[in-house]
C-alpha atoms as a PDB file:
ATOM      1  CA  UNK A   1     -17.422  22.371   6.025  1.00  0.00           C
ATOM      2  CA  UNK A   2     -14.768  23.527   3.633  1.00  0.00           C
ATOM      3  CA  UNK A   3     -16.014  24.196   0.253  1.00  0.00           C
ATOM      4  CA  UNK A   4     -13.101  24.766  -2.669  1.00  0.00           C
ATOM      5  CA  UNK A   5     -14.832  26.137  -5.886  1.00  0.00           C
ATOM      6  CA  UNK A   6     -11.281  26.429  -7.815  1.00  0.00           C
ATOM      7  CA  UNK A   7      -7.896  25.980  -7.855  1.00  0.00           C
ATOM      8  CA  UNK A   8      -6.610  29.092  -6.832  1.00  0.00           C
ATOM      9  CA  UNK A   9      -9.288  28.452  -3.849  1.00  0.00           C
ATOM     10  CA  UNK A  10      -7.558  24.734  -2.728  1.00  0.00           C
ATOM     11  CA  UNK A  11      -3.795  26.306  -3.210  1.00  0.00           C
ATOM     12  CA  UNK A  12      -5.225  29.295  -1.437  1.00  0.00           C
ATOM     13  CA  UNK A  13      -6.868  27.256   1.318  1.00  0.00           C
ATOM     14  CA  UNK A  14      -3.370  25.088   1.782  1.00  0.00           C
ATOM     15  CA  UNK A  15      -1.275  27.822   2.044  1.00  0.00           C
ATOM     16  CA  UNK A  16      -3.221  29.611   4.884  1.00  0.00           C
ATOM     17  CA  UNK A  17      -3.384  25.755   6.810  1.00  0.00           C
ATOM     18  CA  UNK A  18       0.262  25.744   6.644  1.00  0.00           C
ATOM     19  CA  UNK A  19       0.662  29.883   7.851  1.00  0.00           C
ATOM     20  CA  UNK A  20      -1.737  28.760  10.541  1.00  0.00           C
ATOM     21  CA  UNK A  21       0.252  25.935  11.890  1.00  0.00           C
ATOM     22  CA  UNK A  22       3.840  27.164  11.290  1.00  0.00           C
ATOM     23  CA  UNK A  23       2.534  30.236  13.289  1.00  0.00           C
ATOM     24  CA  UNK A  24       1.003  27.932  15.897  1.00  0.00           C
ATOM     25  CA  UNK A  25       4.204  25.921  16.507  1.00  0.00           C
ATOM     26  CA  UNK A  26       5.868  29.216  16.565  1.00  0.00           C
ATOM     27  CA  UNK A  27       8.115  28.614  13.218  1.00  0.00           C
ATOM     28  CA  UNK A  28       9.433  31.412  11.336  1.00  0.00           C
ATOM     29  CA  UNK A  29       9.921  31.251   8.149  1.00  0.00           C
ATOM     30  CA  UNK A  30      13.728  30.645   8.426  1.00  0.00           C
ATOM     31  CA  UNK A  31      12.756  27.859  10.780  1.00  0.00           C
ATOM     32  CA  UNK A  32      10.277  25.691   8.267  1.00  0.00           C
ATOM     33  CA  UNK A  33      12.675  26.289   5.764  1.00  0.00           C
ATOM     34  CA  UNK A  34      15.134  24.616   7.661  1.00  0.00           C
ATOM     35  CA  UNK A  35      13.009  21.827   9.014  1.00  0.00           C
ATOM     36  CA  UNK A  36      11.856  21.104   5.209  1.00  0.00           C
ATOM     37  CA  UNK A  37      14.164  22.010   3.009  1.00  0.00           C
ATOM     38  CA  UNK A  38      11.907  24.951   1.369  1.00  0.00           C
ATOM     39  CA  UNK A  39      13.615  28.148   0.515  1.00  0.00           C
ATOM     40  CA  UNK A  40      12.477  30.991   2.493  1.00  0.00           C
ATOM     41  CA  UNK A  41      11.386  32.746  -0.854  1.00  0.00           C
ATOM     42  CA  UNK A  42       9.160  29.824  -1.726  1.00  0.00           C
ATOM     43  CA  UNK A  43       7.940  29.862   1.432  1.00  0.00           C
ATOM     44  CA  UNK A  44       7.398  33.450   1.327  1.00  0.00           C
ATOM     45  CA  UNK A  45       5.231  33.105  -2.472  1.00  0.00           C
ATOM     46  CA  UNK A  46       3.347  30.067  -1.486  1.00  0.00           C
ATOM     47  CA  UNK A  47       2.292  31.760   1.998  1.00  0.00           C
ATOM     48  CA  UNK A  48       1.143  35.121   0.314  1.00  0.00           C
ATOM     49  CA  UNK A  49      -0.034  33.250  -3.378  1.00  0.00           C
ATOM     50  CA  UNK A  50      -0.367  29.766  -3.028  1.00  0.00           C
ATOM     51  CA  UNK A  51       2.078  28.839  -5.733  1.00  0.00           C
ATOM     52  CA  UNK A  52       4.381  25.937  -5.156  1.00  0.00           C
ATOM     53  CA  UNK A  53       5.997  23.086  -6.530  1.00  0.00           C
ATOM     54  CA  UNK A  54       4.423  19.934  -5.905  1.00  0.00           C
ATOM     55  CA  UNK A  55       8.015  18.678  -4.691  1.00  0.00           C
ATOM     56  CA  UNK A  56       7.951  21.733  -2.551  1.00  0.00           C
ATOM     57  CA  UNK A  57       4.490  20.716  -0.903  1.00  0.00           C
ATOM     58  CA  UNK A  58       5.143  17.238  -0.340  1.00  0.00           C
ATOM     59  CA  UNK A  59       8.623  18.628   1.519  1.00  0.00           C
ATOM     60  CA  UNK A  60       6.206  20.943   3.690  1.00  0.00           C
ATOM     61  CA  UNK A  61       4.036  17.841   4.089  1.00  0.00           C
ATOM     62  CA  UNK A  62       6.859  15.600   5.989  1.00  0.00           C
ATOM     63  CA  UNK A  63       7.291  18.413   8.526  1.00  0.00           C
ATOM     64  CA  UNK A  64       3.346  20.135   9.015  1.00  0.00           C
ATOM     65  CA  UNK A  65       1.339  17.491   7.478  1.00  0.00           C
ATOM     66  CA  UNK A  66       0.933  14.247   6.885  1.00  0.00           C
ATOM     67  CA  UNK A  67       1.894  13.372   2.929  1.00  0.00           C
ATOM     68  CA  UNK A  68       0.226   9.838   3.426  1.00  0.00           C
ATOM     69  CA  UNK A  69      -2.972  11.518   2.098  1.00  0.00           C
ATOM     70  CA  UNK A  70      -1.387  12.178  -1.477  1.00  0.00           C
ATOM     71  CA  UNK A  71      -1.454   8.320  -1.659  1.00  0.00           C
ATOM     72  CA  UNK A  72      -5.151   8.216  -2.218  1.00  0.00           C
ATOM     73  CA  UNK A  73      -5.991  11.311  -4.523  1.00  0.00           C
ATOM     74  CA  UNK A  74      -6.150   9.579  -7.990  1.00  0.00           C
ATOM     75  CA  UNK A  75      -7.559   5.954  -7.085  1.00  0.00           C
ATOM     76  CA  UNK A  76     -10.159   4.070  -8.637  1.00  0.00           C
ATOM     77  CA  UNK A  77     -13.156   3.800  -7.233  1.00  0.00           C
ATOM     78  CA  UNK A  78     -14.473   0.059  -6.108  1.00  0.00           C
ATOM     79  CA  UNK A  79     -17.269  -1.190  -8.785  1.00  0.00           C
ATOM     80  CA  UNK A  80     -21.154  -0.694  -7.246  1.00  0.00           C
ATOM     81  CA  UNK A  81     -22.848  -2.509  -9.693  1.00  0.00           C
ATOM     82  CA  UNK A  82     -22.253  -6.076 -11.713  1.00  0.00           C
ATOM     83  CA  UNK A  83     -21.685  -3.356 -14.945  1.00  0.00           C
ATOM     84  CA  UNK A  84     -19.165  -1.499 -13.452  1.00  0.00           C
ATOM     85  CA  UNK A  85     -16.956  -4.384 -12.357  1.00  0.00           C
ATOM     86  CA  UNK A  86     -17.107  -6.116 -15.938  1.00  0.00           C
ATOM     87  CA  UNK A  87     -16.124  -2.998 -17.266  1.00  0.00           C
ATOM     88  CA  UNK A  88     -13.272  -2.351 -14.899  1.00  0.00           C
ATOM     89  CA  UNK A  89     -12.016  -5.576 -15.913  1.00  0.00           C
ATOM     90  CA  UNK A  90     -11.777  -4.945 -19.558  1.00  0.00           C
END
């Protein structure tokens, strides 16, 4: 089970997931770049310090991962109780 206790441990964890596949479909770096639109330098600081644009990610999304999943990050939960639906609708 992952477990991400920070930040720099999520943008850490992403940027290894995307080393690990590039690597496994045998991608350099000028390769991704030119499959996503990334510049190899961005590539190159996100890879080594996990700093990237969000624009940049979602790029490397379309071609390694699947950006559908950024659809669902900030929605609201469904109400549980009779409280928490009145309240919602307010």
């Amino acid at each position: 089970m992952l477990s991400i206790s920070s930040v720099s441990d999520l943008s850490g964890y992403l940027a290894t997931s995307l080393k690990n596949k590039r690597k496994w479909l045998k991608h350099s770096r000028d390769k991704a770049s030119e499959l996503s639109g990334v510049p190899v330098p961005t590539l190159r600081r996100f890879e080594d310090t996990g700093e990237i644009s969000l624009r940049q990610l979602l790029m490397l999304c379309q071609v390694y991962g699947d950006p559908s999943g950024f659809q669902h990050i900030f929605t609201i939960p469904k109400a549980r109780t009779i409280d928490e639906l009145i309240k919602s609708k307010k």
